[in-house]
Protein backbone atom coordinates (compact mmCIF):
# COMPACT_ATOMS: atom_id res chain seq x y z
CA UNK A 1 137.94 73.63 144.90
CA UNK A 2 139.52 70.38 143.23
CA UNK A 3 137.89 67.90 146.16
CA UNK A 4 134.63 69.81 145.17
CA UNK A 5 134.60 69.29 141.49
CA UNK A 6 135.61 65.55 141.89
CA UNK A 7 132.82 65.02 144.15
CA UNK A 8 130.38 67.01 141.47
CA UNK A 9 132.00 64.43 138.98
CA UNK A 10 130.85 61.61 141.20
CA UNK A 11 127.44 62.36 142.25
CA UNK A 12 127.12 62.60 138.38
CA UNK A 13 128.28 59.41 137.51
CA UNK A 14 126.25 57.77 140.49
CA UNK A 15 123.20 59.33 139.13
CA UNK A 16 124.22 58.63 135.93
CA UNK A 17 124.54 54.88 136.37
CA UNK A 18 121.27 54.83 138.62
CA UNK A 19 119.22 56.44 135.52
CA UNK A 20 120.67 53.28 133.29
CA UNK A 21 119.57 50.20 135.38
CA UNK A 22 116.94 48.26 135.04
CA UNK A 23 114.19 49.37 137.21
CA UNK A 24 112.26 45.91 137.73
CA UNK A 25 112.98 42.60 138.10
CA UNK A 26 115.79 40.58 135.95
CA UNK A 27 114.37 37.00 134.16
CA UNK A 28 116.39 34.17 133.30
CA UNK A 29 116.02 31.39 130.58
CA UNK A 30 118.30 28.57 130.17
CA UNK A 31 117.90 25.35 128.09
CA UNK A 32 117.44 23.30 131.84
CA UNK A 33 114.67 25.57 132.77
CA UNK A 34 110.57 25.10 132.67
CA UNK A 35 107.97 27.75 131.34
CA UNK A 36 106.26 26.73 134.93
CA UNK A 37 109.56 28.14 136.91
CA UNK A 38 109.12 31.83 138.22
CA UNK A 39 111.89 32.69 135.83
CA UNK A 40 114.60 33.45 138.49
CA UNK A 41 118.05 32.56 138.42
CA UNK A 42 117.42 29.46 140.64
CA UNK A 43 114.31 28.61 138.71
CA UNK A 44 114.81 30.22 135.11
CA UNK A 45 112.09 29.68 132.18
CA UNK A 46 112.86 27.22 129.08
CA UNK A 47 111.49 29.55 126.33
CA UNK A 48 112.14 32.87 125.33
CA UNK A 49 109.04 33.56 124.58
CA UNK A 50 107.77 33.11 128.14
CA UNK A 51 110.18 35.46 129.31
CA UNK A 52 109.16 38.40 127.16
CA UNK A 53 105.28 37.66 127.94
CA UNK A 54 107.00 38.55 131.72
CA UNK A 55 109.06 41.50 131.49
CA UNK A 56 108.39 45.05 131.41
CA UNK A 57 109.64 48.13 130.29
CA UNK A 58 112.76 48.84 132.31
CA UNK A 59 113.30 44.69 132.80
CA UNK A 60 116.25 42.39 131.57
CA UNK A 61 116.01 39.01 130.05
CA UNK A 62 119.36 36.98 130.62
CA UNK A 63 119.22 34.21 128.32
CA UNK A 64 121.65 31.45 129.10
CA UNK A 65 124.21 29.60 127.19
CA UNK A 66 123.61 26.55 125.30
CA UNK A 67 121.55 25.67 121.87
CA UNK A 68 117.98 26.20 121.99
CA UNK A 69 116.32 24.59 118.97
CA UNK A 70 113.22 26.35 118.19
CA UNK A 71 110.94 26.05 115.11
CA UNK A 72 108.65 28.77 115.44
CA UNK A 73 109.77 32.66 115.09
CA UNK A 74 109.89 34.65 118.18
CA UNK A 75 108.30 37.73 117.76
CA UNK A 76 109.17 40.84 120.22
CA UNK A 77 106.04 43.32 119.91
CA UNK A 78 106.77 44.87 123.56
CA UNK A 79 108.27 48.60 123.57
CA UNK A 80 110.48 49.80 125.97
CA UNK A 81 110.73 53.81 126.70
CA UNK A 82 113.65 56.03 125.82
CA UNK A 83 115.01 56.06 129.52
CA UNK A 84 113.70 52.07 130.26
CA UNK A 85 114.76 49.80 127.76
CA UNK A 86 113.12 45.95 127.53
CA UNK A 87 116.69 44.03 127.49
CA UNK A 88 117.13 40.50 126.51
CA UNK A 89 121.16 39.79 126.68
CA UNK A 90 123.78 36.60 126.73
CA UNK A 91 124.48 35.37 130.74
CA UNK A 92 127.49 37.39 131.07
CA UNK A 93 130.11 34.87 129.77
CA UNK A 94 127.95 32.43 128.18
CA UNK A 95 127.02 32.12 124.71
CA UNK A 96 123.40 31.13 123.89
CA UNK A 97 122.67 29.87 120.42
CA UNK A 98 119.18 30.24 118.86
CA UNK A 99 118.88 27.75 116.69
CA UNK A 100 115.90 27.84 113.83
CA UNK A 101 117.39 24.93 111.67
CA UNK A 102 113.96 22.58 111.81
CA UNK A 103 111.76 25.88 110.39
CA UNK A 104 111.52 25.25 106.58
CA UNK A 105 113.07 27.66 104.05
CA UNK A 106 110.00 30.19 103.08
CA UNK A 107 109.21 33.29 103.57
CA UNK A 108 107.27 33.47 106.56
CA UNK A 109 109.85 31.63 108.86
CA UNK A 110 112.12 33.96 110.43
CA UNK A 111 114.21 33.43 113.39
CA UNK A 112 113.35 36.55 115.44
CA UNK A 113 111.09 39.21 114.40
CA UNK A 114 111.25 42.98 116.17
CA UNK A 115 107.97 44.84 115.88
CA UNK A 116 108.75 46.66 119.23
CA UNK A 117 110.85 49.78 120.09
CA UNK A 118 113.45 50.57 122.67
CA UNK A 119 115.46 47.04 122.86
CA UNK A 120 118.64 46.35 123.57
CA UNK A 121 119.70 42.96 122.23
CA UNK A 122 123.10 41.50 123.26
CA UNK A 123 125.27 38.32 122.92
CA UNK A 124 122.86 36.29 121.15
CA UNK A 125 123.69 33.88 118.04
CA UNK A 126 121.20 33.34 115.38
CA UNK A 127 121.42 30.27 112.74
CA UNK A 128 119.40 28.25 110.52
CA UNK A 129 116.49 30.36 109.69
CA UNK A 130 114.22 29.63 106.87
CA UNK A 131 114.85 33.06 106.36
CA UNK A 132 116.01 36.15 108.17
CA UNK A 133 117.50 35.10 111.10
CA UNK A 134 116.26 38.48 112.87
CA UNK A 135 114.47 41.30 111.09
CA UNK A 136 113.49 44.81 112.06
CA UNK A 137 109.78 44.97 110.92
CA UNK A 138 108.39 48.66 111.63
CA UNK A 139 110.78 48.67 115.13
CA UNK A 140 112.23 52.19 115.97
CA UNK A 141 115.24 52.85 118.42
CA UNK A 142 116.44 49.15 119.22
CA UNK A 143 120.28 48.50 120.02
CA UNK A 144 121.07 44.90 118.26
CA UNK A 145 124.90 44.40 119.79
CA UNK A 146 127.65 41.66 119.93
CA UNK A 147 124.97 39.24 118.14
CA UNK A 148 125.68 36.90 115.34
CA UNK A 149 124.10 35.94 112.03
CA UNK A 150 125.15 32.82 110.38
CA UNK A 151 123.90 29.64 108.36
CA UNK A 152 120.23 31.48 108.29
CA UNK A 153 118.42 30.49 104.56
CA UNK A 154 118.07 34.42 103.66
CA UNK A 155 119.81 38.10 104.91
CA UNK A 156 121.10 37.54 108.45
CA UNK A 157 119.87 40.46 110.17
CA UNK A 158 117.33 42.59 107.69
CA UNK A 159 115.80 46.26 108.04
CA UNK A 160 111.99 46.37 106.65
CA UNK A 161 108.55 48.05 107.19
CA UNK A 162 110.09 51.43 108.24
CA UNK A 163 111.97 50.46 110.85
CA UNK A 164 113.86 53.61 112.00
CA UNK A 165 117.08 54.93 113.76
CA UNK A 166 118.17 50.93 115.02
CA UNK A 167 121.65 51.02 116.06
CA UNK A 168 123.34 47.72 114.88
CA UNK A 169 126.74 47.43 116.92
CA UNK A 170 129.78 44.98 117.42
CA UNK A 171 127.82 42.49 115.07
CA UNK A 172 128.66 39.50 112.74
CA UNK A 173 126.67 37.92 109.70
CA UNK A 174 128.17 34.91 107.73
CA UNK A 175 127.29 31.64 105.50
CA UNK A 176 123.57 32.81 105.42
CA UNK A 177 122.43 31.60 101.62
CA UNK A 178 119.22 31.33 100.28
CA UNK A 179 119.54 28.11 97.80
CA UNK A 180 119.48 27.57 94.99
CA UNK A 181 119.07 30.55 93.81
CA UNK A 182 121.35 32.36 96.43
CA UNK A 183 120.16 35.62 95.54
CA UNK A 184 118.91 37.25 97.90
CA UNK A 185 120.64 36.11 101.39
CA UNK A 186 122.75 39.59 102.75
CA UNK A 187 124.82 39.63 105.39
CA UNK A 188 123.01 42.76 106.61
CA UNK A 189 119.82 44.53 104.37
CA UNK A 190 118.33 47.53 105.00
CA UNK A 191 116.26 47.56 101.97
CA UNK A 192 112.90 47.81 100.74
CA UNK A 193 110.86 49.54 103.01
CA UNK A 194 113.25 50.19 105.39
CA UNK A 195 113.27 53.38 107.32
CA UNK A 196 115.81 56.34 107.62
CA UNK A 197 118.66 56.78 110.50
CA UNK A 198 119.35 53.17 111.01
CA UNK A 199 123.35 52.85 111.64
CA UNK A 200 126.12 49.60 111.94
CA UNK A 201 129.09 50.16 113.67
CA UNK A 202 131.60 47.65 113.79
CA UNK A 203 130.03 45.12 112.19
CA UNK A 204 131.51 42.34 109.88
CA UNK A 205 130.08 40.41 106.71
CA UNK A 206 131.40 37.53 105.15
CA UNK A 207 130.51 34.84 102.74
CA UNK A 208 126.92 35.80 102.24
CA UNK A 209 125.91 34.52 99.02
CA UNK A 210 124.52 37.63 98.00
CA UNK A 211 125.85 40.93 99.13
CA UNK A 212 127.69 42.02 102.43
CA UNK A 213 125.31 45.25 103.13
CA UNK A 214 122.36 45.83 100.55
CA UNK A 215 120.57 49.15 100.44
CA UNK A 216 118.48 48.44 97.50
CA UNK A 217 114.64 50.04 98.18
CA UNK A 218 111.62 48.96 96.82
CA UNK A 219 108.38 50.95 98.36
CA UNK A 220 110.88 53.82 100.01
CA UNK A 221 112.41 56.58 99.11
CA UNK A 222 114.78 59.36 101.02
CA UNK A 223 116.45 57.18 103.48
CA UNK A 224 119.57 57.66 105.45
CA UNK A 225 121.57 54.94 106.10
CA UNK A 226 124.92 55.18 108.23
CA UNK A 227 127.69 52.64 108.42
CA UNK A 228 130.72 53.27 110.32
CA UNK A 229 134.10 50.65 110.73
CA UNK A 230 132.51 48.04 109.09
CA UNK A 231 134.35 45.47 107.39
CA UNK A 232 132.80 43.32 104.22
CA UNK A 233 134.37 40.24 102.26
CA UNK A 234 133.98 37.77 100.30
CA UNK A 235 130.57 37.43 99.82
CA UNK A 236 128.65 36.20 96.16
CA UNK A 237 130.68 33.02 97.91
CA UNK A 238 129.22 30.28 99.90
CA UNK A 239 131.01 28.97 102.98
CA UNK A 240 132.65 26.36 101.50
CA UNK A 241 134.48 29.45 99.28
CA UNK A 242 133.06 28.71 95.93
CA UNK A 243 130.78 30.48 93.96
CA UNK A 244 127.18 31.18 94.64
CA UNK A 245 126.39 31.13 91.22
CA UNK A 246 124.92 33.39 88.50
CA UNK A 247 122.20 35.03 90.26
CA UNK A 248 124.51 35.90 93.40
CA UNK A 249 125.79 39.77 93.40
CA UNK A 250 128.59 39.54 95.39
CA UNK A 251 129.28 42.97 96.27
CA UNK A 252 131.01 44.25 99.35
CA UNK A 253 128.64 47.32 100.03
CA UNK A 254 125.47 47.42 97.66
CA UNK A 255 124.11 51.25 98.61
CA UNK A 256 120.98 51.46 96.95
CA UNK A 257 119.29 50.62 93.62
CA UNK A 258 115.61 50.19 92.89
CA UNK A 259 113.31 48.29 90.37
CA UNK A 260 112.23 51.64 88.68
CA UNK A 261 116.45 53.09 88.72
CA UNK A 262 114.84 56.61 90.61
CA UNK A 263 114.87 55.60 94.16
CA UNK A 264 117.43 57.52 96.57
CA UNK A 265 119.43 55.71 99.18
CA UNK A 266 121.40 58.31 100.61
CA UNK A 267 124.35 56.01 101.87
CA UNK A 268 127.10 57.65 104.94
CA UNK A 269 130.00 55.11 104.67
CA UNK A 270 133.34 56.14 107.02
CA UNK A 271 136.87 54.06 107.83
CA UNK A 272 134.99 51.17 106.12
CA UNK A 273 136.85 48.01 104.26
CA UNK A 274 135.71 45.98 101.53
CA UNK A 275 138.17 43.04 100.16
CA UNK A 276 137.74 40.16 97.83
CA UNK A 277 134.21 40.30 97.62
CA UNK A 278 133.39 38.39 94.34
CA UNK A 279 132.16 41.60 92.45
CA UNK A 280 132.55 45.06 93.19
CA UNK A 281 133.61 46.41 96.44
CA UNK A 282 131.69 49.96 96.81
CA UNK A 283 128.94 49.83 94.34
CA UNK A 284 126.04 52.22 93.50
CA UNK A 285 123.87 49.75 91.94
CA UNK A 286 121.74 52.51 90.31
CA UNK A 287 121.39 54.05 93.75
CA UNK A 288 120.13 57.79 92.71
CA UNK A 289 120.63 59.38 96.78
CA UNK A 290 123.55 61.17 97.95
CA UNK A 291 126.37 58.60 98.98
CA UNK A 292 129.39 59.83 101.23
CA UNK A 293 132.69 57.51 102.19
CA UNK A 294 135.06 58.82 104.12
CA UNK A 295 138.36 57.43 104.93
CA UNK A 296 137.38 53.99 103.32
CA UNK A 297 139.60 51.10 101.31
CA UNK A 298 139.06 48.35 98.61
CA UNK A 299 141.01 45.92 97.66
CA UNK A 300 141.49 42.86 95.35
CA UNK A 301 137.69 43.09 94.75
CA UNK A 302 136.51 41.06 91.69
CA UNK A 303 135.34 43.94 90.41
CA UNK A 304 136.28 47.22 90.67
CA UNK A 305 136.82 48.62 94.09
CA UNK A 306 134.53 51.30 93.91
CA UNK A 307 131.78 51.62 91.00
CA UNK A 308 129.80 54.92 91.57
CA UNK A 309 128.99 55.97 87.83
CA UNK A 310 125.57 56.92 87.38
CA UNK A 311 124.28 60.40 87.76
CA UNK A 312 122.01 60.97 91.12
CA UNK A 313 119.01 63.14 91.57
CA UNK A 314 118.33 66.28 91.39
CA UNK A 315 120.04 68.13 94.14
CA UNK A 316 122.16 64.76 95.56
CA UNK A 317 125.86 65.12 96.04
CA UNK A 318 128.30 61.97 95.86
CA UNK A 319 131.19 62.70 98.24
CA UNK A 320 134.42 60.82 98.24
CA UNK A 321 137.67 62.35 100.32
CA UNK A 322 140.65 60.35 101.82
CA UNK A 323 139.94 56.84 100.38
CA UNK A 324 142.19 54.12 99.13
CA UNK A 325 142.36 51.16 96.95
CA UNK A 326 144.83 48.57 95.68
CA UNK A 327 144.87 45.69 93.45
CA UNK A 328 141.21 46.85 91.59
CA UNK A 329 140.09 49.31 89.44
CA UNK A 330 137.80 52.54 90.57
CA UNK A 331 135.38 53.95 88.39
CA UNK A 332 133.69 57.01 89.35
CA UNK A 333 131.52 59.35 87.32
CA UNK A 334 132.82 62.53 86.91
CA UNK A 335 130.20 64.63 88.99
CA UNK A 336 131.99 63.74 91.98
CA UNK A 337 133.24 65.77 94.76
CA UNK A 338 136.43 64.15 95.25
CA UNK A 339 139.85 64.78 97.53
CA UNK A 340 143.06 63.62 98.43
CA UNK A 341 142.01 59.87 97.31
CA UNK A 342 144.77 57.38 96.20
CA UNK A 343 143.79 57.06 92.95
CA UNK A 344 144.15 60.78 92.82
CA UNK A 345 147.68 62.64 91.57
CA UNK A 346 149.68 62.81 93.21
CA UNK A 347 149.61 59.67 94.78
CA UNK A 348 150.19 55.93 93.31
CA UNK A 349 149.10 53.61 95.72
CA UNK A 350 150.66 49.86 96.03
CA UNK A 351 151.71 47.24 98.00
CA UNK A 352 154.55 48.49 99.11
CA UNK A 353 152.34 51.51 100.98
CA UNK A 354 150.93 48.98 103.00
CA UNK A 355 151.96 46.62 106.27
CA UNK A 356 150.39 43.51 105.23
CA UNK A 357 148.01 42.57 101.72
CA UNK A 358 147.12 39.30 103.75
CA UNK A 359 143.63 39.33 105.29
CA UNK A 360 144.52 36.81 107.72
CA UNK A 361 142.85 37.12 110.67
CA UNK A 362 139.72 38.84 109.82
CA UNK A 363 137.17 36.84 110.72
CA UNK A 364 139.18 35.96 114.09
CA UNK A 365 137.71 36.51 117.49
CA UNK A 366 136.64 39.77 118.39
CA UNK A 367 137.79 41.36 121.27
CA UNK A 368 136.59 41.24 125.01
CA UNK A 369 134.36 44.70 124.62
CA UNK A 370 133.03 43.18 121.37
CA UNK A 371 135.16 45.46 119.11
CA UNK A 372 137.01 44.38 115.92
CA UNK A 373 139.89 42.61 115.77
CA UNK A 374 143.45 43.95 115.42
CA UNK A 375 144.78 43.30 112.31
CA UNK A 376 147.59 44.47 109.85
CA UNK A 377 146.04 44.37 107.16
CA UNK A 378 145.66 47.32 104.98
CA UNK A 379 147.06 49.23 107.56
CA UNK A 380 149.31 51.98 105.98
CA UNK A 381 153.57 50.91 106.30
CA UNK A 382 156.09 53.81 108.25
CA UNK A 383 157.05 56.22 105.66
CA UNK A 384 154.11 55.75 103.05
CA UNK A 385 153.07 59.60 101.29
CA UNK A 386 149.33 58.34 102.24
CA UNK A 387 149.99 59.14 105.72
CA UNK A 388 149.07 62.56 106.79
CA UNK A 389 147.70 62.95 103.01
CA UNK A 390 144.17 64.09 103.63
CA UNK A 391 141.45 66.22 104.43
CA UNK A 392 139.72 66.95 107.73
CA UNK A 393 136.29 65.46 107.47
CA UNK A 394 135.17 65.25 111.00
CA UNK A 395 136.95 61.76 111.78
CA UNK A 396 139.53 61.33 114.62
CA UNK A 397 143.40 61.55 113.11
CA UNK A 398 146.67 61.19 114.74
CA UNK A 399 149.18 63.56 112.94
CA UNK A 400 148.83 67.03 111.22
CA UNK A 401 146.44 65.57 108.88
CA UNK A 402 143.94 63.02 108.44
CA UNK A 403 145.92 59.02 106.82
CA UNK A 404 144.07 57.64 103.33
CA UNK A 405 141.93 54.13 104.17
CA UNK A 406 140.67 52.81 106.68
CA UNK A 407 142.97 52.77 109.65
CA UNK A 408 144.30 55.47 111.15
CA UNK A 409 148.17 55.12 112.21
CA UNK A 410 148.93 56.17 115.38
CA UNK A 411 145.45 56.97 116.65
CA UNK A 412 144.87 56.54 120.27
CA UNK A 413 143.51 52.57 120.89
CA UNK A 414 140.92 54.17 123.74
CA UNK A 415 138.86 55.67 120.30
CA UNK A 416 138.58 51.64 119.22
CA UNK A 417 137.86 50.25 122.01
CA UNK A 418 135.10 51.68 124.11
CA UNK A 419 132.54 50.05 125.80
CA UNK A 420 129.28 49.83 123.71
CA UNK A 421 126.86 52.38 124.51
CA UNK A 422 129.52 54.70 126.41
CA UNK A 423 130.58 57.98 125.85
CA UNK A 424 134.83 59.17 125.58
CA UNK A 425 136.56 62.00 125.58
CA UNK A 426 139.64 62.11 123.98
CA UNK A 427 142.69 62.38 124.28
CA UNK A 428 142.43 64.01 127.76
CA UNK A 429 144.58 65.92 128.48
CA UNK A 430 144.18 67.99 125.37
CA UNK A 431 146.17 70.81 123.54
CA UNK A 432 144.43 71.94 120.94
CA UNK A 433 141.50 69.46 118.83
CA UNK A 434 139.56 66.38 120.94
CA UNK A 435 136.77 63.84 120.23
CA UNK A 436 133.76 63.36 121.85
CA UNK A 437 132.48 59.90 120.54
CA UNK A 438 129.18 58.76 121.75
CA UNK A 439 125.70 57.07 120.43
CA UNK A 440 123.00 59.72 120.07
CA UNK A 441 119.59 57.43 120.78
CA UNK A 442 117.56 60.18 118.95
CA UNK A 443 118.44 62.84 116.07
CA UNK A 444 118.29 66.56 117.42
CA UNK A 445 120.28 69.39 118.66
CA UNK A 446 123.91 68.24 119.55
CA UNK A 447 125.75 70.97 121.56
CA UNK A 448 128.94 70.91 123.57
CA UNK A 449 129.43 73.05 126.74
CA UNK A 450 132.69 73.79 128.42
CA UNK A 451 132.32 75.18 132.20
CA UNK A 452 134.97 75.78 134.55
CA UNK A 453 135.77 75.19 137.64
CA UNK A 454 133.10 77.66 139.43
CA UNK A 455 130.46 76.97 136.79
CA UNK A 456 130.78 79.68 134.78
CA UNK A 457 130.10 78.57 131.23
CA UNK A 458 133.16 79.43 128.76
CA UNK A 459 132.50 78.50 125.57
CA UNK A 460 130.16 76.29 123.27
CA UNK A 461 132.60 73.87 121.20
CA UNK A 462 129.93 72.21 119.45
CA UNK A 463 126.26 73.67 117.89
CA UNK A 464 124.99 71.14 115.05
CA UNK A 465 122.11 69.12 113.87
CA UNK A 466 122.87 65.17 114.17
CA UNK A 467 120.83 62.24 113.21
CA UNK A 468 121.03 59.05 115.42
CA UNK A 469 123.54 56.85 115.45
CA UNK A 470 127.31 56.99 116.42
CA UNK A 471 128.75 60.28 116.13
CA UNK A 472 132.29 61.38 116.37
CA UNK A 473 132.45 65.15 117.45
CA UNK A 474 135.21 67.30 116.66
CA UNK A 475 136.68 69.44 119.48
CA UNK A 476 138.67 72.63 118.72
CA UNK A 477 140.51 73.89 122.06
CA UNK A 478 143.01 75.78 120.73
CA UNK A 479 141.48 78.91 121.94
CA UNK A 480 140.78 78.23 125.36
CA UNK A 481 143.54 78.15 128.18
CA UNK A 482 144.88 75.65 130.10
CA UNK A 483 143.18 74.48 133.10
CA UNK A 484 140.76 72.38 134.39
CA UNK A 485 136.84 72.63 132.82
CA UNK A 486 133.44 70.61 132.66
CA UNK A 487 132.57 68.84 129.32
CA UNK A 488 129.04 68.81 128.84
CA UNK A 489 127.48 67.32 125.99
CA UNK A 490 123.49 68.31 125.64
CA UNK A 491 121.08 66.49 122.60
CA UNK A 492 118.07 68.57 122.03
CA UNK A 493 119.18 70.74 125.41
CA UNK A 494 119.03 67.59 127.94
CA UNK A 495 122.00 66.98 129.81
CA UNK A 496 123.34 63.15 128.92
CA UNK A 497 127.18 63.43 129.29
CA UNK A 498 129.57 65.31 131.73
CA UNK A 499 133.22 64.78 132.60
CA UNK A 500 136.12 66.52 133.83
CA UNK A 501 138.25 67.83 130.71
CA UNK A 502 142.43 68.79 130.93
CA UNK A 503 142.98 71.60 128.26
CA UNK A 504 146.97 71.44 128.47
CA UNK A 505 149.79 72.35 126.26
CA UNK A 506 151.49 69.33 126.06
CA UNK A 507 149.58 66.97 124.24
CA UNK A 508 150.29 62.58 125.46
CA UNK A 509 148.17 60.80 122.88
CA UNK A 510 148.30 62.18 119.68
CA UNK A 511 151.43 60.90 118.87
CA UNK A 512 152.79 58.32 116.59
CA UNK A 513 152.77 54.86 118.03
C-alpha cells in the first residue's frame, strides 16, 4: 500500500511539473546579439522588444546578463493565460541590467510599462528611468520576482490604471528620487488608480526620497492591498543619506490617504519592519479603509512608529494584535481593536528585549532562492516576556503562542525559505497545528482535504474565502490520528496541490532553535 501511494505521489508531481513548463519555444536576448538572429541561444536577439514581438503565450524570454542601455520604454501589451504564462527571466546566473539613464526625467518616460496579464518577470534590474522604472498600467495577474528598482527619477516599481491581483515577490527598490522636488519617487506605489488584491512579499525599500510603500488613491476607492515580510527604511533620504528635503514624506509604510481625506485603502500588513525611516514608520496618512498589521515592528523612526489616529469609514475596522516598537512613540486612536502589543500593559518593551538594535546588514545580499537576508536585528533576545506573548492570528508560530514583531523565534527556516511560486507543508511530520503556505493566482474558494491511504476522504481542515496573493493556512490536526494521509489543497474546487502528510505525536520542528 506504501509503494502505491508513493507512486500516486509521483505521477502527481510529474504531471504537476509538466502542467508548469513552457509549452513553446524559449528566446534569448543578450547585449552581443542582433534583432536579425532567430533568437536562439546560439543566435539570441539584441532587443527586448524583438523578443516579446516573438513569443507566445506559454513561451520564455531569457534575457542575458550585461547592461543594456535603452532610451525608449518597453511596453509588454501581450497576455499570457492562467495555466501559460508569457515569461521574460534573468539567464539563470546572470544578471541583466536595463538601463533607461539617457530617457529624460518626465512623465511619459518609463522604463518598462505592463499593460498585459499573466507574466512572470524574474531577475531583472531596472535603473535610471525618467520615471517609473516599471509600472503596472491596467495589468491583472503578473508575478514581478527577484527584480530590482534603483536610481529610476520617480517610484521604482508603481501600481496604476486598475491593475489587479499582481504578485510582487523577493523584490528590491532603492535611490529612486524624483529631483528637485523629491516628492513623489516611492520605493513601491500602489496608488491612484490602482486596483484591489495586488500583494509584496518579501520585498525591501530603502532610501527612496519619498516613501518606502505609498497607498495614497486618487480616482479609486475600496482597494485591498496586501504586504507580507516586507522590510522599509530610511527613506525621505537620498542615497548619499541626507535629506530629501521639505517636500519628501519619508515614511516607512504610507497606507492610504487621498486629496478629498474620504478615500479607503484597506491596507493587510503582517511580520513587516519599518526602521529609521525619516518620518513615521506605520502611517495612516488620512487613509479612511480598514488597515490590519499583524505581528509587525518599528523602530527609531523619526516619527512615531506607528501613527493611525484618524477615524475610518463607516463600517472599517483598524486591527492591530502582536506588534512591537522601540525607540519611537505610537499613537493610535482609540477606536482600535488592539491585543497583546508592546506598548500594551503589561509589557515594557526595550533594548534589552532584543538581540541586536543594529540594522547592519539589511540591505546585504539576499539569499540564493531570492529570500531576505538573515539578520539579528530586532529579533527578540532568550528570555524576553514578548516571546510567546500573543494572539493566534493565522501566522505560523513556534511555541505555545504566537512572539510580538516581526520575527518569529524558533520558527522552522523551511517557512522562510521556499522557492518562489511553490507550495510547503509544514512541519511534516505534524502533531497537532501545520501550515500550508502557498500563492493563490486567483481569489476564490480555498479548501483543504485530508484523504488516507485508500482514498477515503477524512476530514476538511480548511473551508474559507481568500483573495490572491500569498496565503498562510492554518492546519488544526489535533483531532485526527496518527498515520499516513493525502493533503489536498483545492481553490475554487480545482485540484492545484497534493502531498503526502505525517500526522504523528511527536512533533521535530516546532521547537526552539
Amino acid at each position: 500500500m506504501r509503494s502505491l501511494l508513493y507512486k500516486c505521489l509521483s505521477v502527481l508531481a510529474l504531471v504537476s511539473a509538466s502542467s508548469s513548463m513552457a509549452s513553446g519555444q524559449p528566446w534569448y536576448v543578450a547585449t552581443s546579439g542582433s534583432d536579425s538572429n532567430n533568437g536562439s541561444l546560439g543566435s539570441p536577439f539584441r532587443t527586448i522588444e524583438k523578443a516579446v514581438t516573438a513569443v507566445k503565450a506559454g513561451e520564455t524570454i531569457y534575457v542575458r546578463g550585461g547592461t543594456y542601455s535603452l532610451t525608449a520604454t518597453i511596453t509588454l501589451s501581450k497576455s499570457g493565460t492562467e495555466n501559460s504564462l508569457i515569461s521574460m527571466v534573468a539567464y539563470p546566473g546572470e544578471i541583466p541590467v536595463l538601463d533607461f539613464s539617457g530617457q529624460i526625467q518626465s512623465a511619459g518616460s518609463r522604463g518598462v510599462v505592463l499593460t498585459g496579464s499573466w507574466w512572470q518577470i524574474k531577475g531583472i534590474s531596472i535603473t535610471g528611468a525618467g520615471d517609473n522604472g516599471m509600472i503596472i498600467s491596467g495589468g491583472t495577474n503578473n508575478r514581478i520576482e527577484q527584480c530590482s528598482f534603483y536610481r529610476n527619477r520617480d517610484s521604482g516599481l508603481q501600481i496604476d490604471n486598475g491593475a489587479a491581483a499582481n504578485l510582487i515577490r523577493n523584490c528590491d527598490s532603492y535611490f529612486n528620487a524624483d529631483p528637485p522636488e523629491n516628492g513623489n519617487a516611492d520605493g513601491f506605489a500602489p496608488k491612484l488608480t490602482a486596483g484591489s488584491g495586488n500583494s509584496f512579499y518579501g520585498c525591501r525599500a530603502w532610501r527612496n526620497s519619498d516613501d518606502g510603500w505609498d497607498g495614497y488613491l486618487r480616482g479609486t476607492n475600496d482597494i485591498t492591498t496586501t504586504l507580507e515580510s516586507c522590510w522599509s527604511f530610511e527613506n525621505g533620504y537620498l542615497e548619499n543619506g541626507t535629506d530629501a528635503g521639505v517636500n519628501a514624506n519619508g515614511n516607512g509604510f504610507k497606507m492610504g490617504g487621498s486629496d478629498d481625506k474620504a478615500l479607503e485603502h484597506n491596507f493587510i500588513l503582517k511580520n513587516c519592519l519599518a526602521f529609521s525611516n525619516k518620518s513615521k514608520g506605520f502611517d495612516q496618512n488620512n487613509n479612511k479603509g480598514s488597515m490590519t498589521l499583524y505581528n509587525c515592528s518599528g523602530h527609531n523612526n523619526g516619527g512615531d512608529n506607528y501613527r493611525i489616529t484618524q477615524e475610518l469609514a463607516a463600517g472599517r475596522v483598524l486591527t492591530i494584535k502582536n506588534c512591537a516598537e522601540l525607540g519611537g512613540r505610537v499613537n493610535i486612536g482609540t477606536f482600535a481593536v488592539q491585543d497583546k502589543n508592546s506598548w500594551l500593559p503589561p509589557f515594557v518593551a526595550t533594548a534589552a528585549d532584543f538581540r541586536s538594535t543594529d540594522p547592519a546588514g539589511a540591505t546585504g545580499p539576499r539569499k540564493s532562492d531570492g529570500t531576505l537576508p538573515h539578520i539579528e536585528y530586532m529579533h527578540l533576545v532568550a528570555g524576553s516576556d514578548l516571546i510567546d506573548a500573543g494572539v493566534d492570528v493565522g501566522l505560523p508560530f513556534a511555541g505555545k503562542a504566537p512572539d510580538l514583531g516581526c520575527f518569529e523565534t524558533g520558527l522552522t527556516a523551511a517557512a522562510g525559505t521556499m522557492a518562489p511560486g511553490s507550495t510547503l507543508l509544514y512541519p511534516n511530520p505534524v502533531s497537532g497545528t501545520g501550515y500550508l503556505r502557498f500563492t493563490a493566482p486567483a481569489g476564490g474558494r480555498c479548501e483543504v482535504w485530508l484523504f488516507d491511504v485508500t482514498g477515503s476522504r477524512v476530514a476538511i481542515l480548511t473551508d474559507l474565502s481568500i483573495e490572491p496573493g500569498e496565503q498562510t493556512i492554518r492546519l488544526d490536526l489535533t483531532s485526527i490520528r496518527d498515520g499516513v494521509y493525502i493533503c489536498e489543497l483545492r481553490l475554487s474546487s480545482k485540484t492545484i496541490f497534493r502531498t503526502r502528510l505525517i500526522k504523528s505525536g511527536y512533533q521535530l520542528v516546532h521547537r526552539r532553535g
